[in-house]
C-alpha atoms as a PDB file:
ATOM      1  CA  UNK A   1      -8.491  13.948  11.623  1.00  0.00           C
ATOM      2  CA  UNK A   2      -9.634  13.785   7.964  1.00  0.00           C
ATOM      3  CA  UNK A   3      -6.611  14.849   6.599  1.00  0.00           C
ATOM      4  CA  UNK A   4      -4.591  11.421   8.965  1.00  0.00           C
ATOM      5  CA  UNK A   5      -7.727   8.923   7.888  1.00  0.00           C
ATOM      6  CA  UNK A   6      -7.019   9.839   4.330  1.00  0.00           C
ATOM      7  CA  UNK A   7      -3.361   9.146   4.688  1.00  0.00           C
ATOM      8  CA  UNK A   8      -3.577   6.133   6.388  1.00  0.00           C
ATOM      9  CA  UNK A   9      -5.544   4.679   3.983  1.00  0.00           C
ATOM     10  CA  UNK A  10      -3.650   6.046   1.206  1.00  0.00           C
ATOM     11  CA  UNK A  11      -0.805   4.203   2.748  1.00  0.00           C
ATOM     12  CA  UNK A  12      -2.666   0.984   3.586  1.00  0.00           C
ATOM     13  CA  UNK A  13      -3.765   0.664  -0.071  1.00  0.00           C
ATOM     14  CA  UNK A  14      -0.197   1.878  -1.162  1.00  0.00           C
ATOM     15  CA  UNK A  15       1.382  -1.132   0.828  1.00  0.00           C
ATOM     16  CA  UNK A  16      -0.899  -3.604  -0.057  1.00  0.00           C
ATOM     17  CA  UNK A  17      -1.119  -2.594  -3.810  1.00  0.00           C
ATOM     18  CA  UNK A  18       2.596  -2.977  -3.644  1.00  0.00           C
ATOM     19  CA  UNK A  19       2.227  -6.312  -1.893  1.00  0.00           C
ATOM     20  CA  UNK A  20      -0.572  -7.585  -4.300  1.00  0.00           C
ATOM     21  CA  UNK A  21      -0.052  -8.817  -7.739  1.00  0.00           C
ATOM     22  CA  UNK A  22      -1.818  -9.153 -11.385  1.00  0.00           C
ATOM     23  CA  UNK A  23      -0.188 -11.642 -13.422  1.00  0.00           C
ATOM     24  CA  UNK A  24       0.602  -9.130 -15.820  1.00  0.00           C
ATOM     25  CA  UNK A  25       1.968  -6.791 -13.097  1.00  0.00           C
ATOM     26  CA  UNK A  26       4.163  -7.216 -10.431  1.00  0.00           C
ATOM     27  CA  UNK A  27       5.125 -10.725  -9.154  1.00  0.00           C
ATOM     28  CA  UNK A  28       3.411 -12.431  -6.217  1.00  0.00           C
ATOM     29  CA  UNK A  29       5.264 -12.426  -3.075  1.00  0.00           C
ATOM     30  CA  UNK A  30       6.581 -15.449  -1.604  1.00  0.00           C
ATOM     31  CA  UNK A  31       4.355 -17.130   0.919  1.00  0.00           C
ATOM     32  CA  UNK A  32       5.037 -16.386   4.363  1.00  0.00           C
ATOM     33  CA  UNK A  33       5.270 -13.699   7.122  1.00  0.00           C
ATOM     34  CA  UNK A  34       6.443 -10.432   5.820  1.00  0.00           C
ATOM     35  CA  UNK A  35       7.595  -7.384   7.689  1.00  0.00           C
ATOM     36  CA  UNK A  36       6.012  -3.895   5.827  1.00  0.00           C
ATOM     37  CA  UNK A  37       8.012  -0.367   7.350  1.00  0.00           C
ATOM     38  CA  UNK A  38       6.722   2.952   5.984  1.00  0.00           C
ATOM     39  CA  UNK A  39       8.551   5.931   6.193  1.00  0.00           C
ATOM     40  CA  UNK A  40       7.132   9.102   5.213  1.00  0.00           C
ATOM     41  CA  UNK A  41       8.443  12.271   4.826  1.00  0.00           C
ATOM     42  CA  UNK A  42       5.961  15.176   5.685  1.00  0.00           C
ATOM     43  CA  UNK A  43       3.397  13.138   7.310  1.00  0.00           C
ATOM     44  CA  UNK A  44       1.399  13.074  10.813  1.00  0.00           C
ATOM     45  CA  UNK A  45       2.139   9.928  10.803  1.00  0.00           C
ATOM     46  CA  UNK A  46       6.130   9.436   9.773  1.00  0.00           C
ATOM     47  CA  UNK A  47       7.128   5.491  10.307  1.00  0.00           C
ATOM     48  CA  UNK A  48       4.873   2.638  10.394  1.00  0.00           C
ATOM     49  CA  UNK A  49       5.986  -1.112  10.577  1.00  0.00           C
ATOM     50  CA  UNK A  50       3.449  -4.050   9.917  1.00  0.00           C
ATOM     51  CA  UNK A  51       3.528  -7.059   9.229  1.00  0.00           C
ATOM     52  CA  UNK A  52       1.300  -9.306   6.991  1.00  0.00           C
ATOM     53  CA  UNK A  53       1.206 -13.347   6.407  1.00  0.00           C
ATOM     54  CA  UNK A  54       0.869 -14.001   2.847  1.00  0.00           C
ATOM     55  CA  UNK A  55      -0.072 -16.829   0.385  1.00  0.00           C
ATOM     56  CA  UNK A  56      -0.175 -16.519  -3.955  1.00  0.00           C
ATOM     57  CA  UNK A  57      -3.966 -16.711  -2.998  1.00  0.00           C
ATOM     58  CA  UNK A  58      -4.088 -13.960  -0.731  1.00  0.00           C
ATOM     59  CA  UNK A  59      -1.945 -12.077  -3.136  1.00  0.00           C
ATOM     60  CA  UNK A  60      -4.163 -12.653  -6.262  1.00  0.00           C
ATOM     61  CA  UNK A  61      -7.310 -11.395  -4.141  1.00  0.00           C
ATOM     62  CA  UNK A  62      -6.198  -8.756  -2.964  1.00  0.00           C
ATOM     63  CA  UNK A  63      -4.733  -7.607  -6.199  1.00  0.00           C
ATOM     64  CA  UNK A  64      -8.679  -8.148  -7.656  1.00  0.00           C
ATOM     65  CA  UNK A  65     -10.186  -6.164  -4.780  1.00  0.00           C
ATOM     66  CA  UNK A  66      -7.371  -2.995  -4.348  1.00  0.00           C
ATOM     67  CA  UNK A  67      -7.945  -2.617  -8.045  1.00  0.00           C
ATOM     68  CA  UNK A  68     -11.704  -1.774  -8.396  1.00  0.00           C
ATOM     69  CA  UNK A  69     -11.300   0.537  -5.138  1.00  0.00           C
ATOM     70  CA  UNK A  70      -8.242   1.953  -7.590  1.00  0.00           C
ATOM     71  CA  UNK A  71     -10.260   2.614 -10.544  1.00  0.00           C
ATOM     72  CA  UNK A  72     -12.843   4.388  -8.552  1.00  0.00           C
ATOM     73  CA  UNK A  73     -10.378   6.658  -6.709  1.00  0.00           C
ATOM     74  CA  UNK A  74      -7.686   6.847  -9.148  1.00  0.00           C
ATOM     75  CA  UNK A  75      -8.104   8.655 -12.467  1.00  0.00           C
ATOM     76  CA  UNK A  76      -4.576   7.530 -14.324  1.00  0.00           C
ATOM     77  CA  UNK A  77      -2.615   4.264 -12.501  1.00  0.00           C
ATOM     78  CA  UNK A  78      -0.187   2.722 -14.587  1.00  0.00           C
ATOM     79  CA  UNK A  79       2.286  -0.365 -13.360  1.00  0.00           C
ATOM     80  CA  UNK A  80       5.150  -0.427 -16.247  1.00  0.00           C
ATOM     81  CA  UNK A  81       8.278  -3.037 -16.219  1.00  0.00           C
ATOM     82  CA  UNK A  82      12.254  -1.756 -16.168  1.00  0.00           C
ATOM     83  CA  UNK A  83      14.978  -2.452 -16.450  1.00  0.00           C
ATOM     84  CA  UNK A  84      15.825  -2.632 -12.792  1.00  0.00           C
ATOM     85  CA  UNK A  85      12.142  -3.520 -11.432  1.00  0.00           C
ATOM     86  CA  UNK A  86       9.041  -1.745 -11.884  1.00  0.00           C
ATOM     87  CA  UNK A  87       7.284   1.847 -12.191  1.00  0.00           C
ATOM     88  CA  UNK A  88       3.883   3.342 -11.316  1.00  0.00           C
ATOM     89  CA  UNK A  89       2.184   6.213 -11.756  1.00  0.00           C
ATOM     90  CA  UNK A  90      -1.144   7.192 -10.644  1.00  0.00           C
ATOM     91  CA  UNK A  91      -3.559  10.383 -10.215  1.00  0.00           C
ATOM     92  CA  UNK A  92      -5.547   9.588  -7.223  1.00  0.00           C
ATOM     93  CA  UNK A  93      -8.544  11.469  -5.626  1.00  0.00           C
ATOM     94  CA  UNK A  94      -9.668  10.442  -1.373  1.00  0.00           C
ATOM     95  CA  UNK A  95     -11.762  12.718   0.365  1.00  0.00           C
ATOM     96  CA  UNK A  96     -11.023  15.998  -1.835  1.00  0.00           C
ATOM     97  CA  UNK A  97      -7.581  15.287  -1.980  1.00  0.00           C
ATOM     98  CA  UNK A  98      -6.144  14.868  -5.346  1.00  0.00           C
ATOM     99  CA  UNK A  99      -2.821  12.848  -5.267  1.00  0.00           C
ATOM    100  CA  UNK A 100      -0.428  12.935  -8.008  1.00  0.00           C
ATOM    101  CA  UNK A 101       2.450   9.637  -7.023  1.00  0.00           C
ATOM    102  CA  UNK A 102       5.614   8.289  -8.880  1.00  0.00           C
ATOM    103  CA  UNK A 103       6.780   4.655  -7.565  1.00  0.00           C
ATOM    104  CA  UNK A 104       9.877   3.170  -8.160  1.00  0.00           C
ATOM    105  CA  UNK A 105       9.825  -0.748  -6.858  1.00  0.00           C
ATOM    106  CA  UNK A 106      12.595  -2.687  -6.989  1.00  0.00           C
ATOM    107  CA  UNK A 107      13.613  -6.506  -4.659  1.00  0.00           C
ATOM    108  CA  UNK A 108      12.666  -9.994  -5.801  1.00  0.00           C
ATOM    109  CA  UNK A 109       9.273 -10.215  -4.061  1.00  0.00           C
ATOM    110  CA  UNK A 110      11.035 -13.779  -2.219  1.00  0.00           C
ATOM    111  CA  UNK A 111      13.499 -11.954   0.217  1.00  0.00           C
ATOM    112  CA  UNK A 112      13.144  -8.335   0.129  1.00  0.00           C
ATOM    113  CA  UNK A 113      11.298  -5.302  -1.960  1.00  0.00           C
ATOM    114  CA  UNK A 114      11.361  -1.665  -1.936  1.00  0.00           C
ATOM    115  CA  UNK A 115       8.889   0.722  -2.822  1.00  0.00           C
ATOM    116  CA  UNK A 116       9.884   4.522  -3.148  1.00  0.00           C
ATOM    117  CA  UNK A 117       7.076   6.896  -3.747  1.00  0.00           C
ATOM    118  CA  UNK A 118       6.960  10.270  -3.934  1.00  0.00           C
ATOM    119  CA  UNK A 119       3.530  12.024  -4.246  1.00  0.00           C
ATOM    120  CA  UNK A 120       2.286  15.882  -4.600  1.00  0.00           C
ATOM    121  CA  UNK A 121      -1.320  16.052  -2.616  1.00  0.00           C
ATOM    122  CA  UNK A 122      -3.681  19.154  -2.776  1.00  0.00           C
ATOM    123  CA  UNK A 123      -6.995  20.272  -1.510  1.00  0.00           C
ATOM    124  CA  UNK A 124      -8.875  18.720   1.391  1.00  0.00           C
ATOM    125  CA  UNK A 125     -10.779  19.875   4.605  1.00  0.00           C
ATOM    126  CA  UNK A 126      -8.613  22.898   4.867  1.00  0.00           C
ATOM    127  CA  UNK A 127      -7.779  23.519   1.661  1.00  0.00           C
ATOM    128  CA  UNK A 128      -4.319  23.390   1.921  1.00  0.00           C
ATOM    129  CA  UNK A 129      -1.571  24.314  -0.420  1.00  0.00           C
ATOM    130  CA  UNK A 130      -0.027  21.779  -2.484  1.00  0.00           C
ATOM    131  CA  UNK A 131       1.907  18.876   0.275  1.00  0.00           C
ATOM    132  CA  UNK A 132       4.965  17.032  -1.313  1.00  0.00           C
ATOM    133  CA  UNK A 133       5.803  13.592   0.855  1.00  0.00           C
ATOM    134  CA  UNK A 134       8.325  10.478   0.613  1.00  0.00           C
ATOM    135  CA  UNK A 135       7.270   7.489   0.933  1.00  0.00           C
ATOM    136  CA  UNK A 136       9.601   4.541   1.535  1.00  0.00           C
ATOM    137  CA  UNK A 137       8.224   0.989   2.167  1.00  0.00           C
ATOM    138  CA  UNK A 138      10.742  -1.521   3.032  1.00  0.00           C
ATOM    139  CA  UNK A 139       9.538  -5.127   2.676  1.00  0.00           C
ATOM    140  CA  UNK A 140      11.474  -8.230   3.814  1.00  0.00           C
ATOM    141  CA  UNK A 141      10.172 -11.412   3.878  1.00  0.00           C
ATOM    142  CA  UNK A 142      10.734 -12.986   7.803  1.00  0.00           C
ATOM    143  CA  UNK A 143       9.954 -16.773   7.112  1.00  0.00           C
ATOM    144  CA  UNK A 144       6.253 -18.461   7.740  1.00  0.00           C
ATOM    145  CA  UNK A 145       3.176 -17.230   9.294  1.00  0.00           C
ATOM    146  CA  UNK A 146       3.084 -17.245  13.125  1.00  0.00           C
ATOM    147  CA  UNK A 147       0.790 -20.631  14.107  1.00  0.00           C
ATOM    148  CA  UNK A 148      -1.549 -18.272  15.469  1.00  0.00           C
ATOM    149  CA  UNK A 149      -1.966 -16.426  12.035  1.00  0.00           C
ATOM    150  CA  UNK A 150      -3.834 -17.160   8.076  1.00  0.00           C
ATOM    151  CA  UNK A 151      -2.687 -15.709   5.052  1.00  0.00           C
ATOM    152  CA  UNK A 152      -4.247 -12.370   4.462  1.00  0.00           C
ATOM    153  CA  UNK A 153      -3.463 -11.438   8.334  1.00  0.00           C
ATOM    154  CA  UNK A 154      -2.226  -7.472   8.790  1.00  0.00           C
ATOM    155  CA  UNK A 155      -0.496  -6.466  12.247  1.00  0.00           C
ATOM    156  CA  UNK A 156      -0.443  -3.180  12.271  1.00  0.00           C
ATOM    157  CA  UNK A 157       1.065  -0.972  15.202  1.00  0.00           C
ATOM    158  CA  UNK A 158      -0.093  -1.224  18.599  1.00  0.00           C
ATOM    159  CA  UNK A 159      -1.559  -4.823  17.490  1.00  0.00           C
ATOM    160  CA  UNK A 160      -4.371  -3.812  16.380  1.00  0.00           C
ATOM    161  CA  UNK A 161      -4.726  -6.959  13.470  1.00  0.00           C
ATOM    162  CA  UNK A 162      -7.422  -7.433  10.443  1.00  0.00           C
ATOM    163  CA  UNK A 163      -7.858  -9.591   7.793  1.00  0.00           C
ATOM    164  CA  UNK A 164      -7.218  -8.519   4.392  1.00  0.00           C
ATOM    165  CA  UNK A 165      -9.601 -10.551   3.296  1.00  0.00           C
ATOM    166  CA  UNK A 166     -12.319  -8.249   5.043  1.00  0.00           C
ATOM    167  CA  UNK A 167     -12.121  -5.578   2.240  1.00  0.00           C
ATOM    168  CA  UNK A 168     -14.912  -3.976   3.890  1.00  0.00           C
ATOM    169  CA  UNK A 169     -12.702  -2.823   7.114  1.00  0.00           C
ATOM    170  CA  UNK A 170     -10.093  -1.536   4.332  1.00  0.00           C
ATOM    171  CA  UNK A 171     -12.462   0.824   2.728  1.00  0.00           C
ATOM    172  CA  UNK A 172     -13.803   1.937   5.944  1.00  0.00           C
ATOM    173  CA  UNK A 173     -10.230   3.426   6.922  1.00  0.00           C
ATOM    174  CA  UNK A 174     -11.106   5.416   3.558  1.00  0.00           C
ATOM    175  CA  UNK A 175     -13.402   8.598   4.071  1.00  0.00           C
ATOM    176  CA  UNK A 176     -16.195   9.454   1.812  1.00  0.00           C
END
């Protein structure tokens, strides 16, 4: 149970560090209602589609809140531009799992990004041996928000919907 809370937040942070922006990082996404799929290779948990209504506001927070939670959990996390779009690497540490990632991102951040990952994770509850995954998160950008939603809305799967905003309910996903 752990081991799935740890990747689920790793993933949720993932997405919405991809998603978020610094100004001397990766753009800001258009406004509007975007459509977030994961899939991971080697995971509990192997596809995952959200989707998450987004201003340059909500972007810019989040951006200022995912990166503190980053600099606690993550020992090296570096964002670098390419020639074709951007590259990160980080050295990450949840719950006695140290994670070791490589992202390639490439899209426009006002139709459509991608995100490939691929990360080496060791340790944890049962000690495991070393875990290689794939991630793959596919974002297109759907047009505005639903009347019904604010920027800084998440749907997740099986509806269950949260705030970005509520940073609190983000680290909670993340255990100790």
């Amino acid at each position: 149970m752990t081991r799935k809370l740890a990747l689920l937040g790793s993933t949720l942070c993932l997405a919405l560090s991809a998603g978020s922006a610094s100004a001397d990082d990766l753009p800001v996404r258009k406004a509007g209602l975007w459509e977030m799929k994961l899939v991971t290779s080697g995971s509990p948990v192997p596809e995952m589609t959200m989707q998450h209504c987004t201003d340059e506001t909500v972007d810019k927070e989040m951006s200022n809140n995912v990166s503190p939670m980053a600099k606690q959990i993550c020992a090296k996390q570096e964002i670098r531009k390419t020639a074709t779009g951007y590259v990160s690497d980080s050295e990450c540490s949840v719950a006695g799992v140290s994670t070791t990632s490589h992202a390639e991102i490439t899209g426009d951040f006002n139709s459509a990004y991608t995100v490939k990952t691929t990360s080496h994770a060791q340790g944890g509850v049962a000690g495991a041996a070393g875990r290689d995954n794939t991630t793959t998160l596919q974002a297109k950008w759907l047009g505005a928000c639903k009347p019904e939603q604010k920027p800084g809305d998440i749907v997740m799967p099986g509806g269950f919907k949260m705030n970005v905003r509520d940073m609190d309910k983000l680290k909670a996903l993340l255990p100790k």
